[in-house]
Protein backbone atom coordinates (compact mmCIF):
# COMPACT_ATOMS: atom_id res chain seq x y z
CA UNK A 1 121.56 99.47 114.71
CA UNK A 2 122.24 103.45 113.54
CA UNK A 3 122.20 103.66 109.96
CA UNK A 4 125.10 106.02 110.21
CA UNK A 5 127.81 103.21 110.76
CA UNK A 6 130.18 100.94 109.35
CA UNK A 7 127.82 98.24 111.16
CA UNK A 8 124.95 99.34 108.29
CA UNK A 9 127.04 99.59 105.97
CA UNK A 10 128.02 96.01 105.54
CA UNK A 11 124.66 94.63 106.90
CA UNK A 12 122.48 96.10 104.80
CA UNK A 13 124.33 95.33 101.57
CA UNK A 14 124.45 91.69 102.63
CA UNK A 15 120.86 91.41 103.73
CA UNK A 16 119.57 92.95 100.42
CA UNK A 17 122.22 90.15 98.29
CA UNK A 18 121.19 87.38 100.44
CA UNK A 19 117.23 88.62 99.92
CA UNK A 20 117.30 88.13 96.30
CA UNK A 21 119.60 85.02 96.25
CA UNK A 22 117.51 82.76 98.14
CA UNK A 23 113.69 81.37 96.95
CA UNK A 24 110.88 83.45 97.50
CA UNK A 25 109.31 81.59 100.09
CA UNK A 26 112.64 82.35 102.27
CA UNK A 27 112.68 86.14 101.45
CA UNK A 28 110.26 87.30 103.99
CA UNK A 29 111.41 85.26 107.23
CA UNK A 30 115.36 86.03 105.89
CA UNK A 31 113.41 89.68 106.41
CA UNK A 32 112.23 89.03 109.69
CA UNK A 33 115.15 87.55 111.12
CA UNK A 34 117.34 90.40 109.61
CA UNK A 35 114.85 93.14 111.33
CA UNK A 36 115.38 91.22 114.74
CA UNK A 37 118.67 91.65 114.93
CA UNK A 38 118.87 94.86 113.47
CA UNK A 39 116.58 95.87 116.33
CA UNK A 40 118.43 93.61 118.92
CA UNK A 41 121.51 95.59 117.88
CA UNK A 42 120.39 98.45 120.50
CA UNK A 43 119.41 96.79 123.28
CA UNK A 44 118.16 92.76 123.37
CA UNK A 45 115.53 93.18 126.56
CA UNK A 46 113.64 95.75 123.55
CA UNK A 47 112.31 92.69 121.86
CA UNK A 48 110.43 91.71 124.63
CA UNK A 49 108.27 95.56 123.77
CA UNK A 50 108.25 95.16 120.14
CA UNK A 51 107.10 91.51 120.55
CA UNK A 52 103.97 92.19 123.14
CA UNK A 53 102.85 94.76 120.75
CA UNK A 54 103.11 92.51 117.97
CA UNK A 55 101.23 89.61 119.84
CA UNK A 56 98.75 92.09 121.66
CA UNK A 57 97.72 93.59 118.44
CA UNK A 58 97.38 90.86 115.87
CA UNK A 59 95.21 88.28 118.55
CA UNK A 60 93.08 91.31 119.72
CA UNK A 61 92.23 92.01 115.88
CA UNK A 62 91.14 88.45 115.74
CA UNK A 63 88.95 88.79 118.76
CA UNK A 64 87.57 91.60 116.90
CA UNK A 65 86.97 89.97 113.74
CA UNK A 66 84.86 87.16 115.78
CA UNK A 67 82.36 88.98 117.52
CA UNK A 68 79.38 90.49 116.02
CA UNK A 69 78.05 93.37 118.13
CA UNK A 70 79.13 96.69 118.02
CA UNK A 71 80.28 97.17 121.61
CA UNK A 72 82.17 94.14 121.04
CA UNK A 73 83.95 95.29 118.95
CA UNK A 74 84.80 98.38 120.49
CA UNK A 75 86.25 96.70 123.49
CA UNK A 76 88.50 95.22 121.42
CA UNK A 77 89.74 98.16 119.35
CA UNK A 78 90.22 99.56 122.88
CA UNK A 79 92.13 97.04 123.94
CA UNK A 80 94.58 97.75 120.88
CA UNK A 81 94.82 101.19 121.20
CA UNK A 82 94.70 101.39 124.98
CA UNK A 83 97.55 98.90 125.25
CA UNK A 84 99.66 99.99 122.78
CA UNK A 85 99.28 103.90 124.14
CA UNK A 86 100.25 102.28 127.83
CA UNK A 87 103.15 100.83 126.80
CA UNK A 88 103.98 104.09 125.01
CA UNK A 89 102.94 106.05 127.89
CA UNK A 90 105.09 103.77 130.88
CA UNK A 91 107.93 103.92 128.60
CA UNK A 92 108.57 107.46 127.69
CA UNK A 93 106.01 109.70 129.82
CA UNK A 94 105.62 107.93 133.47
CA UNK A 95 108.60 109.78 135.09
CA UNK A 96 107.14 112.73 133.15
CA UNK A 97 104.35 112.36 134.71
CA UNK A 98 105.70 111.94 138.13
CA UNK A 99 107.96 114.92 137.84
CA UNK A 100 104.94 117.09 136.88
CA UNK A 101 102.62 115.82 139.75
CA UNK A 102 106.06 116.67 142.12
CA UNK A 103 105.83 120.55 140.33
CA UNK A 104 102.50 121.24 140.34
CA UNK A 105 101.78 120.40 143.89
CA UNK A 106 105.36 121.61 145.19
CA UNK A 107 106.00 118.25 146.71
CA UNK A 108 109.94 117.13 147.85
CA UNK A 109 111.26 113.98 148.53
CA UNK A 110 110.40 114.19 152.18
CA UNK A 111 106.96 114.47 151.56
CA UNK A 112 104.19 111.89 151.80
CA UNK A 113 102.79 112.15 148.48
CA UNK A 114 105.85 112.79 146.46
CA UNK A 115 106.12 110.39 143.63
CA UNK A 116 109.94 109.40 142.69
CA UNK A 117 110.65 108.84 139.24
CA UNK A 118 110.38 105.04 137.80
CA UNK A 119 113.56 105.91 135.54
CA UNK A 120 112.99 103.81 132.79
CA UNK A 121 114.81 103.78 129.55
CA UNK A 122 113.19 104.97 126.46
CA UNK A 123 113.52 101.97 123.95
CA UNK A 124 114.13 102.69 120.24
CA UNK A 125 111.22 102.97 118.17
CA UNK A 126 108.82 102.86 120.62
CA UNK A 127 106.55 105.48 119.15
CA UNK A 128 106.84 104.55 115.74
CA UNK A 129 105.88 100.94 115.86
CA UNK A 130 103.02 101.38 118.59
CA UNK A 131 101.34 104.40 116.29
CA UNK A 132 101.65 101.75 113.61
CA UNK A 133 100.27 98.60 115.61
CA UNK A 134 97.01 101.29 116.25
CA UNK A 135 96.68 102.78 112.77
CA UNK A 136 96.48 98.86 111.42
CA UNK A 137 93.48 98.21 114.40
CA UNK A 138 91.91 100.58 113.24
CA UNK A 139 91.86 100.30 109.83
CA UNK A 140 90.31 97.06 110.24
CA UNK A 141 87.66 98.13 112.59
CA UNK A 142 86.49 100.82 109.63
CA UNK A 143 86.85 98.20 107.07
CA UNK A 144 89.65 99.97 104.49
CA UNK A 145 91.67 97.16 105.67
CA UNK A 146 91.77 93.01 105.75
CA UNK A 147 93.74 91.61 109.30
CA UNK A 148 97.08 89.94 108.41
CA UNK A 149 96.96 86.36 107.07
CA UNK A 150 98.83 84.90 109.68
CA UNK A 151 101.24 86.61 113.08
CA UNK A 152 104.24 86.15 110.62
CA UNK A 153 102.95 88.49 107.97
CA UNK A 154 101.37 90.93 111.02
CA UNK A 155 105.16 91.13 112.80
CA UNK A 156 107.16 91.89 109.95
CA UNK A 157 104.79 95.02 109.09
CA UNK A 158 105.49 95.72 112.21
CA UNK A 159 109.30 95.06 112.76
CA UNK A 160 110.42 95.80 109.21
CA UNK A 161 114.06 97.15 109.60
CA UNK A 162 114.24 100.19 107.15
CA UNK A 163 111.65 102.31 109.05
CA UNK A 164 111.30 100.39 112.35
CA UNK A 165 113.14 102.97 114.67
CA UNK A 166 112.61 106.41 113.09
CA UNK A 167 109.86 105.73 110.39
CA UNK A 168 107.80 106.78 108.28
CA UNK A 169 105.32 105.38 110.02
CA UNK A 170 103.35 103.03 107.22
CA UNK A 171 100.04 101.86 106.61
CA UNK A 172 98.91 98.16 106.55
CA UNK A 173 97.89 99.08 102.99
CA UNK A 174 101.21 100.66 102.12
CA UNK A 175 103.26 97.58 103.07
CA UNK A 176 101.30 94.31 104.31
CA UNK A 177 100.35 93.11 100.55
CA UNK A 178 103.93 93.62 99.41
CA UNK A 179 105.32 90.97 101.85
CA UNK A 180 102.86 88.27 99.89
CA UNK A 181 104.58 88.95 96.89
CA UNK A 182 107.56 87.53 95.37
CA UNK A 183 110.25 90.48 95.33
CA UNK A 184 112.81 90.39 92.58
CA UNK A 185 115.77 92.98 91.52
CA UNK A 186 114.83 95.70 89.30
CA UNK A 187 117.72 98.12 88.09
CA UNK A 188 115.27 101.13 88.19
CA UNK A 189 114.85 100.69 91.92
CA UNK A 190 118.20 99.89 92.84
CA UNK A 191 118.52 103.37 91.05
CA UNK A 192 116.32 105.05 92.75
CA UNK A 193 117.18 103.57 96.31
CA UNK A 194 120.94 104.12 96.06
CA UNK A 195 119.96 107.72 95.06
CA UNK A 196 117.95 108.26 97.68
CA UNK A 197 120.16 106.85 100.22
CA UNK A 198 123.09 108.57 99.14
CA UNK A 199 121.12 111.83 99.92
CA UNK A 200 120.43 110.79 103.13
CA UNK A 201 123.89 110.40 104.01
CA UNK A 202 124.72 113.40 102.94
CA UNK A 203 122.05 115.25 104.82
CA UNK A 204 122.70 113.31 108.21
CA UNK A 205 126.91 113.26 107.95
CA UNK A 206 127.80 115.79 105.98
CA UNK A 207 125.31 118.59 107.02
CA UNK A 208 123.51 117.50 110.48
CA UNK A 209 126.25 116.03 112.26
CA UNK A 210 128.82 119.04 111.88
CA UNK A 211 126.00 121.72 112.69
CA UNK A 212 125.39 119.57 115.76
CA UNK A 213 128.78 119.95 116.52
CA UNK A 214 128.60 123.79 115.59
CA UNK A 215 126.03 124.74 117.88
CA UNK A 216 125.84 122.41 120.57
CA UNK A 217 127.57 124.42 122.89
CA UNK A 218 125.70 127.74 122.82
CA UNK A 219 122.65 125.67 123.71
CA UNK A 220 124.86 124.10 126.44
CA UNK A 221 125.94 127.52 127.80
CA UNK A 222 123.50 130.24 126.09
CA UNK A 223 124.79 132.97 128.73
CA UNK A 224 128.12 132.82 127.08
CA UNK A 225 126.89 133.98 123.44
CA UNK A 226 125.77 136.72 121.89
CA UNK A 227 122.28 137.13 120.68
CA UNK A 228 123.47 136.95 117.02
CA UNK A 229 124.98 133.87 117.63
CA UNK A 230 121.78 132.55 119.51
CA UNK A 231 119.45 133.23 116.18
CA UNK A 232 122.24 131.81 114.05
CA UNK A 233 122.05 128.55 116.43
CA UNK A 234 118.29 128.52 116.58
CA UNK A 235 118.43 128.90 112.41
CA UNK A 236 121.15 126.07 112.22
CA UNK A 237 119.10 123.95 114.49
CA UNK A 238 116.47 123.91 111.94
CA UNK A 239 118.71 122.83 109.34
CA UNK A 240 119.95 120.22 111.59
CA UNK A 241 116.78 118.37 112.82
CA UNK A 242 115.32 118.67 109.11
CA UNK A 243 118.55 116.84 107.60
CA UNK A 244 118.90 114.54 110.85
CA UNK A 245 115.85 113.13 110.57
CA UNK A 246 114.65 113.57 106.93
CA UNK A 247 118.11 111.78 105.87
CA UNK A 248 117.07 108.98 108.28
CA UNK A 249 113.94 108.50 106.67
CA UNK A 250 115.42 108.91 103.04
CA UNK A 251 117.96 106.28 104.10
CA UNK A 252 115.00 103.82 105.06
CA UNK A 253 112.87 104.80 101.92
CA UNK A 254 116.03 103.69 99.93
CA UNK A 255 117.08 100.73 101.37
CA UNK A 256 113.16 99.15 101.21
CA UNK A 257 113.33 100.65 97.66
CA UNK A 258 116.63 98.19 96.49
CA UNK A 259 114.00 95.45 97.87
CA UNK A 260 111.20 96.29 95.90
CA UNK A 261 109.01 97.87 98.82
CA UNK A 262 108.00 101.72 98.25
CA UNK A 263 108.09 103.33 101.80
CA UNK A 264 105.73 106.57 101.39
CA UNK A 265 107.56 110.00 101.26
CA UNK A 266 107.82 111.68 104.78
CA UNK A 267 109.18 114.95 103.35
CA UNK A 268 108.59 117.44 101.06
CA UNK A 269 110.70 120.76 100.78
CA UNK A 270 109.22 121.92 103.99
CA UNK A 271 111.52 124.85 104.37
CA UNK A 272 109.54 126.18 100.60
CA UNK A 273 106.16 126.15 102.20
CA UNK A 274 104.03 129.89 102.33
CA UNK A 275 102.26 128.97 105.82
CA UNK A 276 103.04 127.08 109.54
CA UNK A 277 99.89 124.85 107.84
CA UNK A 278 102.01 123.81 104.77
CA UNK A 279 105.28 123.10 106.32
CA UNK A 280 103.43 120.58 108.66
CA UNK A 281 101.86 119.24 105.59
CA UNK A 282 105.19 119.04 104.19
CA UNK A 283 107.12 118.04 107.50
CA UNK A 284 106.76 114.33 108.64
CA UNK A 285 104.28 113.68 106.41
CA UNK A 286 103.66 110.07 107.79
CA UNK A 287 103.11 111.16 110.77
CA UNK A 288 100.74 114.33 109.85
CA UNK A 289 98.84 112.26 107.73
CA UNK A 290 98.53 110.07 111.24
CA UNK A 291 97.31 112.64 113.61
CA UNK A 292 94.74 113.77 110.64
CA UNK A 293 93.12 110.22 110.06
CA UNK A 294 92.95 108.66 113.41
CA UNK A 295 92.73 111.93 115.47
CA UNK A 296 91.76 114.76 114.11
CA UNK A 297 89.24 113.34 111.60
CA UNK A 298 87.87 110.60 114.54
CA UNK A 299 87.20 114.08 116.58
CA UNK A 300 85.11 114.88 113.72
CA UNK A 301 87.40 116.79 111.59
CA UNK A 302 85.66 119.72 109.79
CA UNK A 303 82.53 118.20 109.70
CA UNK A 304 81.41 120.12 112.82
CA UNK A 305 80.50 123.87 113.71
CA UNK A 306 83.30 126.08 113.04
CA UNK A 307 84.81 126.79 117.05
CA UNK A 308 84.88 122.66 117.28
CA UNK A 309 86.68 122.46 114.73
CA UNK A 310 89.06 124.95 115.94
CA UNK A 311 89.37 123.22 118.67
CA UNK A 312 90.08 119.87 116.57
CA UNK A 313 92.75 121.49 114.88
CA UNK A 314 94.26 123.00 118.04
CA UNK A 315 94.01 119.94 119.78
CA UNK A 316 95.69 117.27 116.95
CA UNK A 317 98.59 119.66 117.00
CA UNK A 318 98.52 119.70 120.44
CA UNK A 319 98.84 116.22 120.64
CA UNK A 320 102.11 116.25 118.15
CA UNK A 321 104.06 118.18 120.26
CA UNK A 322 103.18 115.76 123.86
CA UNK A 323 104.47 112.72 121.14
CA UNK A 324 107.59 114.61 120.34
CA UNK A 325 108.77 114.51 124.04
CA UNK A 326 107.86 113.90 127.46
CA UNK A 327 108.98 117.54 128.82
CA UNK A 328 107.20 121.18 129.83
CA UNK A 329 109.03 122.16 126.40
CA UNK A 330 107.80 120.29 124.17
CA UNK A 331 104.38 121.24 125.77
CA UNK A 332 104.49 124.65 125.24
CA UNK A 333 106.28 124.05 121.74
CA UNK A 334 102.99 121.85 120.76
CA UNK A 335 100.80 124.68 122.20
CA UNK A 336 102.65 127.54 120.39
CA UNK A 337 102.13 125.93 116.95
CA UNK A 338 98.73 124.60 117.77
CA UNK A 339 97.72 128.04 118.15
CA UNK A 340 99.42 129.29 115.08
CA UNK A 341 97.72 126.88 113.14
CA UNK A 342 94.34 127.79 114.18
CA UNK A 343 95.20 131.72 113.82
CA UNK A 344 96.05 130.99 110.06
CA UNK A 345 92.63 128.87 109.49
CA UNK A 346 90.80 131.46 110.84
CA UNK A 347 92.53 134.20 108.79
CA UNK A 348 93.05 132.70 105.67
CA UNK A 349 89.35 131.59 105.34
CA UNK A 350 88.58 135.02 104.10
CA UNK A 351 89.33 134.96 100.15
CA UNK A 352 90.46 138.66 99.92
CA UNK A 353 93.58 138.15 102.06
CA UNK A 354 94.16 134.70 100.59
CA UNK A 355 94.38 135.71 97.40
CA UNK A 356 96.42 138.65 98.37
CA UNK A 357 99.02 136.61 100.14
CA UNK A 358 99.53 134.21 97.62
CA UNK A 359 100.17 137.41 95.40
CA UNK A 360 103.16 137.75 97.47
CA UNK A 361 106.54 136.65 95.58
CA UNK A 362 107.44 133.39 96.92
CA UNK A 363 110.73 134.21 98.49
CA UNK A 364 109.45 136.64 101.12
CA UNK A 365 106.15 134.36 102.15
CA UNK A 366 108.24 131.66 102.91
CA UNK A 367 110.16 133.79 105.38
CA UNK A 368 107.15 133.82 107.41
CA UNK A 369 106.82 129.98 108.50
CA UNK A 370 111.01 129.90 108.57
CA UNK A 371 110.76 132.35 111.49
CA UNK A 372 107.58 131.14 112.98
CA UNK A 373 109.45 127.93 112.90
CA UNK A 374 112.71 128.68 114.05
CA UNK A 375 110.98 130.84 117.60
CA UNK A 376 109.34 127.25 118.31
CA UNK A 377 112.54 126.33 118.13
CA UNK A 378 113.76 127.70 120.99
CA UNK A 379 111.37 125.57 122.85
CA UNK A 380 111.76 122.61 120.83
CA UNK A 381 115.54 121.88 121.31
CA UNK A 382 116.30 123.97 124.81
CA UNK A 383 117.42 121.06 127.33
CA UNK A 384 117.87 121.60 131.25
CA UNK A 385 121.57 122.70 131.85
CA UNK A 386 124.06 123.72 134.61
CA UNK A 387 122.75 127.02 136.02
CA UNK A 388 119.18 126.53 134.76
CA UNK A 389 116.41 125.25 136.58
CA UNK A 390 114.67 123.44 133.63
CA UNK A 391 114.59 123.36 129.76
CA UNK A 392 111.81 125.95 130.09
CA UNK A 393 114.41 128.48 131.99
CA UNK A 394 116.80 128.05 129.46
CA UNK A 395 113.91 128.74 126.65
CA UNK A 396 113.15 132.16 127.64
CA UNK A 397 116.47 133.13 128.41
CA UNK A 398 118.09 132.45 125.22
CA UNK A 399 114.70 134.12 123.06
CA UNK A 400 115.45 136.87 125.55
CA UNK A 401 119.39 136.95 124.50
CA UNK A 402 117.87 136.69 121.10
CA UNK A 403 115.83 139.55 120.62
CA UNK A 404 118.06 141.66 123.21
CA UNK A 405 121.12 140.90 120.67
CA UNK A 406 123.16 140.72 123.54
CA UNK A 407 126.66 140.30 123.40
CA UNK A 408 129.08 137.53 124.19
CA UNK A 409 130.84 134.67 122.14
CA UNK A 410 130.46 134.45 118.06
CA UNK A 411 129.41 130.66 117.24
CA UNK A 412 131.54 129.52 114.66
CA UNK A 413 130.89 127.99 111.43
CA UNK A 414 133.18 127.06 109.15
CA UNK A 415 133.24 128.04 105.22
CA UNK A 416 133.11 124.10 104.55
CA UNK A 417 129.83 124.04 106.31
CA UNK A 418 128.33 127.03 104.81
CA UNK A 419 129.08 125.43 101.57
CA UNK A 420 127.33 122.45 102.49
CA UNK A 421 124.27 123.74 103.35
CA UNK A 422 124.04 126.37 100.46
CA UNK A 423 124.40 123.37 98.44
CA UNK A 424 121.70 121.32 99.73
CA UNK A 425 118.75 124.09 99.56
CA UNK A 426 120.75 125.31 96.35
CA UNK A 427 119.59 121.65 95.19
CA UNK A 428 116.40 121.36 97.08
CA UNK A 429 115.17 125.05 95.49
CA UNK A 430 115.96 123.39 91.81
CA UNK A 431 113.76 120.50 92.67
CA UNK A 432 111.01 122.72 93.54
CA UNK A 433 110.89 123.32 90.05
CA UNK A 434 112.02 120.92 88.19
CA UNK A 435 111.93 117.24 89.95
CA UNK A 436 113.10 115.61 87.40
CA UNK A 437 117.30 116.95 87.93
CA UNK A 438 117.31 113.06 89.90
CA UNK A 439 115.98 111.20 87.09
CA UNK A 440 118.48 112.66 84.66
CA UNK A 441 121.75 112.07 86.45
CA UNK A 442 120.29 108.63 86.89
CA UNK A 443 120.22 108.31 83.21
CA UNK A 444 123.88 108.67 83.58
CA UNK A 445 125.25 105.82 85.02
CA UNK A 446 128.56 107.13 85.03
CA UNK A 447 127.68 110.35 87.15
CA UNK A 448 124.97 108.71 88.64
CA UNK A 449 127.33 106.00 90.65
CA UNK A 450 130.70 108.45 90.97
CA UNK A 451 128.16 111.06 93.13
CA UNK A 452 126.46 108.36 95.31
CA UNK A 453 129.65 106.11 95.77
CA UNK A 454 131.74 109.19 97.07
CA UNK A 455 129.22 110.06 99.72
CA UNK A 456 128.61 106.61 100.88
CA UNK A 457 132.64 106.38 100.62
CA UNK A 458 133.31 109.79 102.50
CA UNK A 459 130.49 108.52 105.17
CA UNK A 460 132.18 105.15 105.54
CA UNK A 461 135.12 106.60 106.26
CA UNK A 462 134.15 109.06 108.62
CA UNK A 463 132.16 106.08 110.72
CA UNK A 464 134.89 104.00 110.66
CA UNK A 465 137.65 106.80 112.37
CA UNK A 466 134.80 108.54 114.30
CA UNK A 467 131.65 108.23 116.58
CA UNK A 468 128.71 108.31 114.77
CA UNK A 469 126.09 111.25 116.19
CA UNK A 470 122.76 109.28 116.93
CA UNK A 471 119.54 110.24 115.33
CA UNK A 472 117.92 113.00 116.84
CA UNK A 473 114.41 111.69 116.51
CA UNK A 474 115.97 108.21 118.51
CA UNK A 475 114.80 110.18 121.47
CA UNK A 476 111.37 110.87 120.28
């Protein structure tokens, strides 16, 4: 089910009534039932995914839990990972895969070896909930973590609706104890969440969706437009996949909120940070905070001579940009800012230009990361298209439009949009100041409900006379 439509819009309202209506000991299967369907919404056969790595995960921790030896338990932390990363890997990289074996050894159809794509579907939430079934295996195999009480308690972790398609990606310890507890309404969070959904919506409708529409089409034909247009696009683009996909996860934060669950924060200003290092600190922080516990700290972290851990830095950033998408892009985009990051470790381990960088005023360092940012860009969002002969091709030609400031087609951008977007880093450059703007219009009921119930009111309406644009991290 997309958040963004008059389908949410009622469920969610009656799922969070009917949750606080009913006893306690009903509140958590009325969850589970509830996530089901919202799941089922996209596609029923999905269940069948979700469920094995439900089942697979929570029996294999048991097996775990029972044997004594150390190799024992290995094998079955193995057998967690290893079949939650296949399922991952059938589902969204096999035709990858096949396609790259075809490239690299120049094979066509007619030859013997050629390997013809499986073309499978990439279900919904697919590398959320798999990252989560290994992060909770593995807590429990280091001990920060008890196994569920029962497969009930271990499948709605896993399956809870707010963040089950698009995140954040929880922790057992963020979310498993809450579900034991009886949940009842509290005004502040129903504050809080409304607030915080409201400002999704108006990040994903009323900014990401009509950039989408903006620059969709120089992407689509790049030869058409001018240079200028192609860095305005690239720029936009930013905007857009920041407000796509941190409105999706500030929708889910709010709506587990209203419940009584607190769903960490997955984003933090990122566009305010002062290095490529920060603004992956601040960018998906669920999923940063991922890669650094269960990959780049179980490859040893810092705790090993210096060009290791280079290398451990390189290669956990690396490994982001293979998990944003199965494609030669997203490849080289993972590479490009793996080796950014380990230039700026390098360089900023000497105090002198530390010091003297963070001397800098503020509104010129963050300049740096926006551009370093917005070249990756080019990599990140470039899709194969008619006259290109892949996603790569279209890369390089439209950085080489770029910087060439060639000419050709203005994109165009209307003064409503502008508006928009001035006034959601307008508000986002207050808050890096002064957080507490939120708590004081929520201390005005008045104001407080009159701003969220004309977005949510303006969104309705828009889902209910148009067609929703999906997520943009659906296809991640």
């Amino acid at each position: 089910m997309l958040f963004n439509s008059v389908h949410f819009l009622v469920f969610a309202p009656i799922v969070i009534f009917i949750f606080f209506i009913i006893p306690p000991k009903l509140q958590k299967w009325w969850l589970l039932v509830t996530s089901i369907y919202f799941y089922a919404v996209f596609k029923v056969t999905f269940l069948a995914l979700l469920f094995f790595s439900i089942v697979l995960t929570y029996f294999v921790v048991i097996f775990h839990q029972k044997v004594q030896s150390k190799v024992a338990k290995y094998f079955w932390l193995n057998v967690a990972i290893f079949g939650n990363l296949s399922l991952l890997y059938f589902f969204k990289y096999i035709d990858f895969s096949f396609r790259a074996w075809n490239s690299i050894l120049s094979l066509k159809p007619c030859d013997d070896f050629y390997a013809y794509p499986v073309g499978v579907i990439l279900p919904m939430g697919i590398s959320f909930f798999t990252l989560q079934a290994i992060s909770y295996a593995i807590d429990v195999h280091r001990g920060v973590e008890q196994p569920a009480k029962n497969l009930f308690q271990f499948a709605l972790y896993l399956s809870f609706f707010p963040q089950l398609v698009a995140g954040p990606i929880i922790r057992a310890r963020d979310l498993m104890g809450e579900f034991l507890k009886k949940q009842t309404f509290e005004k502040e969070n129903f504050y809080h969440g409304t607030r915080q959904i409201a400002w999704g919506f108006f990040k994903k409708t009323l900014v990401a969706d009509p950039v989408a529409i903006a620059i969709d089409p120089i992407f689509a034909n790049p030869l058409a437009y001018s240079g200028t247009s192609i860095w305005l696009a690239v720029y936009l683009f930013g905007v857009q996949v920041y407000c796509d996909f941190s409105g999706y996860s500030d929708i889910a934060i709010g709506t587990a909120r209203i419940m009584g669950f607190k769903l960490p924060k997955n984003f933090d200003r990122p566009f305010f940070s002062s290095t490529i290092i920060e603004l992956w600190r601040r960018w998906h922080i669920s999923f940063s905070s991922w890669l650094r516990d269960y990959v780049y700290i179980s490859l040893g972290g810092n705790k090993v001579n210096v060009y290791r851990a280079y290398f451990n830095v390189f290669f956990t950033t690396f490994i982001s940009g293979i998990w944003h998408g199965a494609d030669w892009t997203f490849i080289f985009w993972g590479t490009t800012q793996a080796l950014v990051m380990v230039c700026e470790r390098y360089i900023f381990q000497y105090k002198a230009i530390k010091e003297g960088w963070e001397k800098v005023p503020k509104f010129i360092r963050i300049l740096y990361p926006t551009f370093i940012f917005a070249l990756s860009l080019f990599f990140f969002r470039a899709r194969p298209t008619e006259g290109f002969s892949s996603g790569l091709d279209v890369s390089f030609t439209m950085m080489g439009r770029a910087f060439q400031f060639s000419p050709g087609k203005d994109v165009n951008i209307s003064i409503s949009l502008i508006a928009v977007i001035f006034l959601l880093f307008g508000v986002e450059a207050f808050l890096e100041k002064n957080e507490d703007i939120f708590n004081w219009i929520m201390d005005r009921p008045l104001l407080f409900f009159s701003m969220c119930g004309i977005v949510i009111a303006v969104c309705f309406f828009i889902y209910s006379v148009a067609i929703s644009q999906p997520f943009l991290y659906f296809q991640f």
